[in-house]
Protein backbone atom coordinates (compact mmCIF):
# COMPACT_ATOMS: atom_id res chain seq x y z
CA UNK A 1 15.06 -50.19 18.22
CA UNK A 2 16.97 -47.45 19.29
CA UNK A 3 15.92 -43.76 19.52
CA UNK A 4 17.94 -40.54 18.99
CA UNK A 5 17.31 -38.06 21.37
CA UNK A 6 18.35 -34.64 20.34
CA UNK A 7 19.56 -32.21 22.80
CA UNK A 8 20.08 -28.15 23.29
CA UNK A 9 21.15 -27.02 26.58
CA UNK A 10 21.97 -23.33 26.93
CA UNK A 11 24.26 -21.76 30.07
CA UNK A 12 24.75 -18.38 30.84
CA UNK A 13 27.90 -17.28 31.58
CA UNK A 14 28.02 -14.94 34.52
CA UNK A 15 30.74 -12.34 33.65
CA UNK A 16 32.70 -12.11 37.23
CA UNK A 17 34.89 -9.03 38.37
CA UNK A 18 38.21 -9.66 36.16
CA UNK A 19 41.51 -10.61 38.39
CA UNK A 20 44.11 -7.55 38.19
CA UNK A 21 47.32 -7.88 36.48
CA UNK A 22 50.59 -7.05 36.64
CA UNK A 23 50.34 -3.91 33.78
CA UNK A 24 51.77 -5.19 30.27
CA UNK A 25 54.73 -4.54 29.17
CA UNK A 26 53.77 -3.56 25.66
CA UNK A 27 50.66 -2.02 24.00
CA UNK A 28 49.10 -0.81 20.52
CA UNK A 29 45.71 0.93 20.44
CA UNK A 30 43.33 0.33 18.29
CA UNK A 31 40.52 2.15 17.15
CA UNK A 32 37.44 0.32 15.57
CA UNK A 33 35.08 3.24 13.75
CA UNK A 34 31.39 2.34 11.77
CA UNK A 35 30.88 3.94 8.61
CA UNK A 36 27.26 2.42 8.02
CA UNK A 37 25.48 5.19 9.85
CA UNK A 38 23.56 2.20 11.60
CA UNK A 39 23.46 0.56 15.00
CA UNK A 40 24.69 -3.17 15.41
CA UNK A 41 25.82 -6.04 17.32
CA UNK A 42 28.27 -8.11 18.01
CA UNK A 43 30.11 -6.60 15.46
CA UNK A 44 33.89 -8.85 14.84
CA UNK A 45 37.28 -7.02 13.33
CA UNK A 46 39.92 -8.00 12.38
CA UNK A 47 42.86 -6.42 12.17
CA UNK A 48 46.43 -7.10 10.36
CA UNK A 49 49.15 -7.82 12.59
CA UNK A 50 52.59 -8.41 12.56
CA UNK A 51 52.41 -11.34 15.32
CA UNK A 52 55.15 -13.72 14.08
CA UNK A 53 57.81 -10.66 14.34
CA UNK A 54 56.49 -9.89 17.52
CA UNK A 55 57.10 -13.21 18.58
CA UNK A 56 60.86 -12.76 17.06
CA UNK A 57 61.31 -9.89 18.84
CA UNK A 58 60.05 -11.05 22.21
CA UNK A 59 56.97 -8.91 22.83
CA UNK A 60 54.31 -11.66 22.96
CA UNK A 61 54.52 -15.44 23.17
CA UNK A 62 54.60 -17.55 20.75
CA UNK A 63 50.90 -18.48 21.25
CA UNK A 64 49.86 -15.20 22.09
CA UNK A 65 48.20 -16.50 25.46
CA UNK A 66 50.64 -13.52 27.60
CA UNK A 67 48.10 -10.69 25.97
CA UNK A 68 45.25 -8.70 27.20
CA UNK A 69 42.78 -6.51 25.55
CA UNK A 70 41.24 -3.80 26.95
CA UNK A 71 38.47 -1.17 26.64
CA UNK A 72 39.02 1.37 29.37
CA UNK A 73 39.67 -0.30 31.68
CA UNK A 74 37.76 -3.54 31.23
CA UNK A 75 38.82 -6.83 29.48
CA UNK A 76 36.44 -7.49 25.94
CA UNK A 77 36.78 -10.75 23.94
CA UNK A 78 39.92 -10.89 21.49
CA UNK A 79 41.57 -13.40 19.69
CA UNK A 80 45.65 -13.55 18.80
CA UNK A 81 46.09 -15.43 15.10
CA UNK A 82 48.76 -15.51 13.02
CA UNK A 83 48.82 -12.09 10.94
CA UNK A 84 45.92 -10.68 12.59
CA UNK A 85 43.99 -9.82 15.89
CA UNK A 86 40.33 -10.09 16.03
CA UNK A 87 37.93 -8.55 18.49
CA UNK A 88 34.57 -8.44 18.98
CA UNK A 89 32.66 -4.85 19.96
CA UNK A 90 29.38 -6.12 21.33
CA UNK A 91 27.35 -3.00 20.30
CA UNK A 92 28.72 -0.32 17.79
CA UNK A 93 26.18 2.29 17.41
CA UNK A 94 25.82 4.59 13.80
CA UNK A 95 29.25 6.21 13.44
CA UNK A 96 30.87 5.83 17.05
CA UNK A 97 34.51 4.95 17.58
CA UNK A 98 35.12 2.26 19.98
CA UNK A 99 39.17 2.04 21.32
CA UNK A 100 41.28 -0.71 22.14
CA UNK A 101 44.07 -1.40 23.88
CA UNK A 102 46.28 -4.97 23.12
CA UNK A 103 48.70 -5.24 26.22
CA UNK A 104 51.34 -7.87 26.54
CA UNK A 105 53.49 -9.45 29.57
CA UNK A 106 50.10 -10.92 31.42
CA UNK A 107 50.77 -13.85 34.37
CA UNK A 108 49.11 -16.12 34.74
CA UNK A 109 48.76 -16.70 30.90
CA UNK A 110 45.26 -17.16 29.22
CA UNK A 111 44.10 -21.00 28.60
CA UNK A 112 42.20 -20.30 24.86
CA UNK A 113 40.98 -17.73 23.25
CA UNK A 114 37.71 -17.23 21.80
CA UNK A 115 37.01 -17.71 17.60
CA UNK A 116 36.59 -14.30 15.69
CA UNK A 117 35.79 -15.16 12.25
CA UNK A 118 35.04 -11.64 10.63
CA UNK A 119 31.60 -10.48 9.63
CA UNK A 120 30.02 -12.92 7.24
CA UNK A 121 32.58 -15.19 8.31
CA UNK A 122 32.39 -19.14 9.57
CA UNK A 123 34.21 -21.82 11.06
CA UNK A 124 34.97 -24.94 9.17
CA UNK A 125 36.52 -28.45 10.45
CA UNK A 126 36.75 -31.55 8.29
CA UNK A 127 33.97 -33.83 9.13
CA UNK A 128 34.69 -36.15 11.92
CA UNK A 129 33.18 -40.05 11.38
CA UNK A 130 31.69 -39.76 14.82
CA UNK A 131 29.35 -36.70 14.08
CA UNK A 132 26.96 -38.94 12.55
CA UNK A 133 23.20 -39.10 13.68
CA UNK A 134 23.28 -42.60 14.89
CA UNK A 135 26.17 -41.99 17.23
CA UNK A 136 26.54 -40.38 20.78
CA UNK A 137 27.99 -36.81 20.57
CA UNK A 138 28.20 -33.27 22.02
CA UNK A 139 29.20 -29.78 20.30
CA UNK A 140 29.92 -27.03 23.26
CA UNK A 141 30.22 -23.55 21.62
CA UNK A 142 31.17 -20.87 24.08
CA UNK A 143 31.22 -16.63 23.34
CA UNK A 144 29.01 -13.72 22.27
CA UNK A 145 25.81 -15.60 19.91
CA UNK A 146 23.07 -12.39 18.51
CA UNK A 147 20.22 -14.15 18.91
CA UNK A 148 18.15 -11.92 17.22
CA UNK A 149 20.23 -12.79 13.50
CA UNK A 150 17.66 -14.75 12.09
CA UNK A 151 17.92 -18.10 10.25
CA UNK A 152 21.90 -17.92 10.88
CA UNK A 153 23.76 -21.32 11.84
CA UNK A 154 25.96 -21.58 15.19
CA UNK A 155 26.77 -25.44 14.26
CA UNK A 156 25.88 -27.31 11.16
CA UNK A 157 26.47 -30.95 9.24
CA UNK A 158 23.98 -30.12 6.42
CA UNK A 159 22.38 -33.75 6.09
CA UNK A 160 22.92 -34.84 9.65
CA UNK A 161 21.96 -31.79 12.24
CA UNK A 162 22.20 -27.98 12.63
CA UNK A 163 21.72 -25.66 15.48
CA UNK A 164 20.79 -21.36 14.58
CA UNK A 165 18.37 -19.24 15.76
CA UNK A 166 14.79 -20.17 14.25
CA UNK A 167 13.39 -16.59 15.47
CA UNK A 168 14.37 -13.42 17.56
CA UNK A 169 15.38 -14.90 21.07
CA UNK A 170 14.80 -18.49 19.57
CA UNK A 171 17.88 -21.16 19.39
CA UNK A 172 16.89 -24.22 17.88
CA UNK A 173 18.36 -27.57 16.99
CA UNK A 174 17.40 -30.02 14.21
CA UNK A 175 18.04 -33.38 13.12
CA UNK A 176 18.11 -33.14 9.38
CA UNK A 177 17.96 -35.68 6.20
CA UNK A 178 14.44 -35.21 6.17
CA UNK A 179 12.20 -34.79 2.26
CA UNK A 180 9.79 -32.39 1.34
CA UNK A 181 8.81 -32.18 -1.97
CA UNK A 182 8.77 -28.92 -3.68
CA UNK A 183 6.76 -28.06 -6.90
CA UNK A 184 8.80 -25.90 -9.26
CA UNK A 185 7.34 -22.46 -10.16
CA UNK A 186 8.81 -22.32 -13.71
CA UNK A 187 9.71 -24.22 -16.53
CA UNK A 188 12.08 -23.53 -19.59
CA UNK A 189 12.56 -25.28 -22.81
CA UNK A 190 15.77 -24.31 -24.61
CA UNK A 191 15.40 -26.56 -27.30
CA UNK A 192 11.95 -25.65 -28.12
CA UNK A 193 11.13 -29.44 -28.37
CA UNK A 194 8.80 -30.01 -25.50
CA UNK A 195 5.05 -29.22 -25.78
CA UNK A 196 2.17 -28.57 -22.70
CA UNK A 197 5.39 -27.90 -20.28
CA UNK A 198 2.81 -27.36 -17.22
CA UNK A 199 1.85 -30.28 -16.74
CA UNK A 200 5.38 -31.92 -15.85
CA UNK A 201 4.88 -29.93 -12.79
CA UNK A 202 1.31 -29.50 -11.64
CA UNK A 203 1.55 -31.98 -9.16
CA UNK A 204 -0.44 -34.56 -11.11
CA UNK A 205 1.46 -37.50 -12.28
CA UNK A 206 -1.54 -38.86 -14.43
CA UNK A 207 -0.96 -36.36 -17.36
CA UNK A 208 2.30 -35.50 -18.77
CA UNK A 209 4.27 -33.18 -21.04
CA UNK A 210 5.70 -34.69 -24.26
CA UNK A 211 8.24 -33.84 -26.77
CA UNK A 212 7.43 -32.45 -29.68
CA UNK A 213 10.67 -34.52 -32.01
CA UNK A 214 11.19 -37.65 -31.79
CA UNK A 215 14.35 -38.82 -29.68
CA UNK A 216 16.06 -41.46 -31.58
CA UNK A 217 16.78 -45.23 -31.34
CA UNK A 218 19.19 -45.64 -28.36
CA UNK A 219 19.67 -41.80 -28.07
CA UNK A 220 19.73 -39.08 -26.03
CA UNK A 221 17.81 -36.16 -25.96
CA UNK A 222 19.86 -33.34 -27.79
CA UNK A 223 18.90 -30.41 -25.07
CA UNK A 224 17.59 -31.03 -21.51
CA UNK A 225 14.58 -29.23 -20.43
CA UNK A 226 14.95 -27.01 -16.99
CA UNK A 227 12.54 -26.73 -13.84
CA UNK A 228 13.38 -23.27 -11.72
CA UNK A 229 12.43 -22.03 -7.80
CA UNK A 230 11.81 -18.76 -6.88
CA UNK A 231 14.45 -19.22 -3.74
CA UNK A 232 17.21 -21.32 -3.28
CA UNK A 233 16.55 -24.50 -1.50
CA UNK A 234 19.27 -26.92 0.13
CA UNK A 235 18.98 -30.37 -2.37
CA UNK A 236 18.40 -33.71 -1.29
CA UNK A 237 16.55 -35.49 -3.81
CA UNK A 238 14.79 -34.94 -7.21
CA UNK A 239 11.36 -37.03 -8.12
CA UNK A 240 10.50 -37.63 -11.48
CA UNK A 241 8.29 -39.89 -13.73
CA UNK A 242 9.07 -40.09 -17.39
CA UNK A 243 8.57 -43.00 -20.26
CA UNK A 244 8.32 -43.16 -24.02
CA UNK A 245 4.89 -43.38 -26.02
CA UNK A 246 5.11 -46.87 -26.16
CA UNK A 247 7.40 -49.80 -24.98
CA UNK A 248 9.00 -48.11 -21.96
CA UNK A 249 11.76 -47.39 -23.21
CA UNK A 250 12.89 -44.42 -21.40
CA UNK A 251 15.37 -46.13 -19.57
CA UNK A 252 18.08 -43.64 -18.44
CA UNK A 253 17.71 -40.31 -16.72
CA UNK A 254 20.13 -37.01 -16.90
CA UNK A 255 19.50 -34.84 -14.16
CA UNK A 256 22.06 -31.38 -13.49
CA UNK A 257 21.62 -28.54 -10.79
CA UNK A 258 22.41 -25.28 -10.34
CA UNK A 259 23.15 -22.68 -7.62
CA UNK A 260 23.24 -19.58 -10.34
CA UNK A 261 19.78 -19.95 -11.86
CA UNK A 262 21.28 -21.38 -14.68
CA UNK A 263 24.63 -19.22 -15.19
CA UNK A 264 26.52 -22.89 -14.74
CA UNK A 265 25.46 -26.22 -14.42
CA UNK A 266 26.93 -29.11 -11.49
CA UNK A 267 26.39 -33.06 -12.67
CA UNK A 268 23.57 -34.92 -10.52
CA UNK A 269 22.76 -37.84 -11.65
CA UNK A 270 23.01 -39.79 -15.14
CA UNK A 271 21.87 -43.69 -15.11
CA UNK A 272 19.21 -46.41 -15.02
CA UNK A 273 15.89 -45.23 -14.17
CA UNK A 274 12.45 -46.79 -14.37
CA UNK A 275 9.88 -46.07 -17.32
CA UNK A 276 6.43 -45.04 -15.88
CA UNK A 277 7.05 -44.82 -12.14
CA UNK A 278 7.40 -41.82 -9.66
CA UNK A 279 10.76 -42.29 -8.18
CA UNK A 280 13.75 -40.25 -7.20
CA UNK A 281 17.29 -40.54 -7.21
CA UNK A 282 19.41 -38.72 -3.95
CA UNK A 283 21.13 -35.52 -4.96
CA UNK A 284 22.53 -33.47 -2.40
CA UNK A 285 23.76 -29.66 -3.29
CA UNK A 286 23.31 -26.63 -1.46
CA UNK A 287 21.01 -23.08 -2.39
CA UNK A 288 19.95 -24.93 -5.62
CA UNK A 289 17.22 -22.99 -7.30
CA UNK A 290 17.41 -24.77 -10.94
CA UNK A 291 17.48 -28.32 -12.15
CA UNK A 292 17.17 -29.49 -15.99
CA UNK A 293 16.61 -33.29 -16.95
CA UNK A 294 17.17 -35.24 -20.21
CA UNK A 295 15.97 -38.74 -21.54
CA UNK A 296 17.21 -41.63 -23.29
CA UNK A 297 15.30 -44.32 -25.69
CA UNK A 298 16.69 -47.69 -25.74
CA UNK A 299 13.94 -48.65 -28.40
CA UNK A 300 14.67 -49.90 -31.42
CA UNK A 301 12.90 -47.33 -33.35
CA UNK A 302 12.25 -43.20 -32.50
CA UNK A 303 10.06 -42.16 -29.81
CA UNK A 304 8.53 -39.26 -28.26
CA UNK A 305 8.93 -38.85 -24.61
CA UNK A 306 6.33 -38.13 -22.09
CA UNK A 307 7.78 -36.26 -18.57
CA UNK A 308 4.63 -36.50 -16.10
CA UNK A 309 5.89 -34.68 -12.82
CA UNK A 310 9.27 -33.24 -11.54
CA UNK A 311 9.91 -32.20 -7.97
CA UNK A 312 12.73 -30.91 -6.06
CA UNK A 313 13.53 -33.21 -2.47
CA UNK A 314 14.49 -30.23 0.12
CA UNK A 315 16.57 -30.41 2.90
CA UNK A 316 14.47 -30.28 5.98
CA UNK A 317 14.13 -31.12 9.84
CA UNK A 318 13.21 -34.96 11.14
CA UNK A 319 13.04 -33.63 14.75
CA UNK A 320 13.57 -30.39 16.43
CA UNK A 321 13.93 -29.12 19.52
CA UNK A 322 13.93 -25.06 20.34
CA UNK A 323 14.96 -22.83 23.48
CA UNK A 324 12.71 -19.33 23.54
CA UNK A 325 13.68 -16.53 25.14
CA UNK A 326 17.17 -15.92 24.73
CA UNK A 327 18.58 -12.85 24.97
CA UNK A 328 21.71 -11.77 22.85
CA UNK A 329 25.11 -12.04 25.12
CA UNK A 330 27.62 -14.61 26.42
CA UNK A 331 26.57 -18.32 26.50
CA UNK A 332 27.56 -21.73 26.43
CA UNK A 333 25.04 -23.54 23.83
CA UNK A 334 25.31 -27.29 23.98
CA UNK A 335 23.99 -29.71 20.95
CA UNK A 336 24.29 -33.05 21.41
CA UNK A 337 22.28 -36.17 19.85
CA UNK A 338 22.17 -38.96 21.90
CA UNK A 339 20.64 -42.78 21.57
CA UNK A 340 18.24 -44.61 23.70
C-alpha cells in the first residue's frame, strides 16, 4: 500500500543589500494614503495604469521587467500588469501616506515579478490533473504571507489539500476529503405538512418525523422540508434515512443546497435511494448553511413518510501537518504531497 506523505517546508528569505542601477529614465509617483483610521499589514494597491501606451510609446518594455519601484530610496515589492500596477506597503499605519516612485530604463532586467491580487483578492488557475492527492507534487509560493490573518488560504484544491494559517504565527497544511457529520440546528417546514420536525435531527435514527398528508401513489412530495446551520460549512456529503409507513416505498430522494440561507436554491442530488437505511449521497458545494429534502412513493396506494435523521457531511482534514512560530514577512512556503 502506498502512503501519502504531506509536506510544509518554510524558507526565509534574507533580504540582501539591493544592486545599484543605472537611474531610470522615466518615473511617476505614487502616493498610497489609509482612510480607515487603523493600523495594518501587508496592505496590496492597485493602481490604474496606462501600460500598453507606455509600451507604444517606448517608456517601459513590453513585459514591464525594465521597471523599478521605489520607496526612498529602497526597492518594495511591485507588480507591472496590463492596465494596472500593484504594490504591496508592508505596514500602513491609521491615516499615514506612504510614496512611491515607478522608475523605468533598469539593466539588467527583472526575471518575474511578484502576484498582487488586491485586498480580498485571490489567485485562480484551472485545475491541473496532476494536483491530485495520490500523485507526487510541489506548490512553491514566494512574497510577503501575514501570518497573523487567521483561517485565510495561501494554496487550496478544496477536496484534495489546502495550506493557510491555522493560528497567529501558525502555517498549516491539510490533506482534505475527509467527513464529519454535522447535526443541523434548525428545521423549517414550508408546507406545513411535516409533524414532530425534531426528531429528523436529534441524532437518533430510531425515531423519526412523519408527514402529516399523505404523498401519493408514485408521487412526489409537493414542498421539500429544509434543515439550516448557524455558519456556513464547506459540503461534502448529506446523510439521511427516510421510508414510507409501510412497504418501503420511499424510493427516491431530492436533496438542494444553499449558500444564502435559503434566498436561492443549487440542485444536489435527485435519484434512487434506499428505504430504511442511513446512507448518504456525495454533494460537494462551498459555505452551505441550508439544505431541504423531498420524497417519493413508488407504492401503489398513498403513504405517509417517515424522515428519521438528516446530517450535513463537512469538508474537513484527513492529515495535517503545521509550522508554529512564524512571523509575518518574506518567505518561501513549500506544500507538497508525496507517496511512499
Amino acid at each position: 500500500m502506498k502512503k501519502r506523505l504531506l509536506l510544509l517546508l518554510l524558507i526565509l528569505v534574507l533580504i540582501l543589500p539591493s544592486v545599484v542601477f543605472a537611474a531610470g529614465t522615466y518615473h511617476a509617483d505614487i502616493t498610497v494614503s489609509d482612510n480607515t483610521s487603523s493600523d495594518r499589514v501587508g496592505v496590496p494597491s492597485l493602481i490604474p495604469f496606462g501600460t500598453t501606451q507606455a509600451v507604444v510609446f517606448g517608456y517601459i518594455d513590453a513585459d514591464g521587467m525594465d521597471t523599478r519601484m521605489f520607496e526612498g530610496t529602497g526597492e518594495v515589492p511591485y507588480m507591472v500588469a496590463d492596465d494596472r500596477v500593484g504594490i504591496l506597503s508592508e505596514t500602513l499605519l491609521a491615516d499615514q501616506e506612504r510614496g512611491y516612485r515607478l522608475e523605468t530604463g533598469y539593466s539588467p532586467v527583472n526575471d518575474a515579478f511578484g502576484i498582487i491580487p488586491g485586498g480580498g483578492g485571490y489567485v485562480t488557475t484551472p485545475d491541473a490533473a496532476m494536483l491530485e492527492q495520490a500523485d507526487n507534487f510541489t506548490i512553491e509560493q514566494s512574497g510577503w504571507i501575514d501570518t497573523t490573518s487567521i483561517n485565510n488560504w495561501l494554496v487550496r484544491k478544496l477536496y484534495a489539500f489546502r495550506t493557510y494559517i491555522s493560528a497567529s504565527g501558525n502555517i498549516t497544511s491539510s490533506i482534505m476529503g475527509g467527513t464529519t457529520w454535522v447535526t443541523p440546528t434548525s428545521c423549517t417546514d414550508p408546507g406545513s405538512i411535516w409533524a414532530n420536525e425534531a426528531k429528523a435531527y436529534n441524532d437518533n435514527d430510531a425515531d423519526y418525523a412523519e408527514t402529516t398528508t399523505i404523498v401519493g401513489a408514485g408521487a412526489w412530495q409537493t414542498n421539500f422540508i429544509e434543515f439550516g446551520l448557524g455558519s456556513a460549512i464547506d459540503l461534502i456529503s448529506v446523510r439521511y434515512k427516510g421510508n414510507t409507513n409501510a412497504n418501503d416505498k420511499w424510493t427516491q430522494i431530492d436533496i438542494d443546497y444553499s449558500t444564502d440561507n435559503g434566498s436561492s436554491w443549487d440542485d444536489g442530488y435527485q435519484g434512487a435511494c434506499t428505504p430504511g437505511v442511513l446512507e448518504s449521497q456525495a454533494i460537494s458545494a462551498e459555505g452551505v448553511n441550508r439544505i431541504r429534502l423531498k420524497g417519493y412513493n413508488s407504492d401503489g396506494i398513498a403513504r405517509n413518510l417517515f424522515l428519521y435523521e438528516v446530517d450535513f457531511g463537512q469538508n474537513t482534514a484527513q492529515a495535517t501537518v503545521s509550522a508554529p512560530g512564524i512571523s509575518s514577512g518574506n518567505m518561501t512556503v513549500t506544500t507538497g504531497i508525496v507517496r511512499r
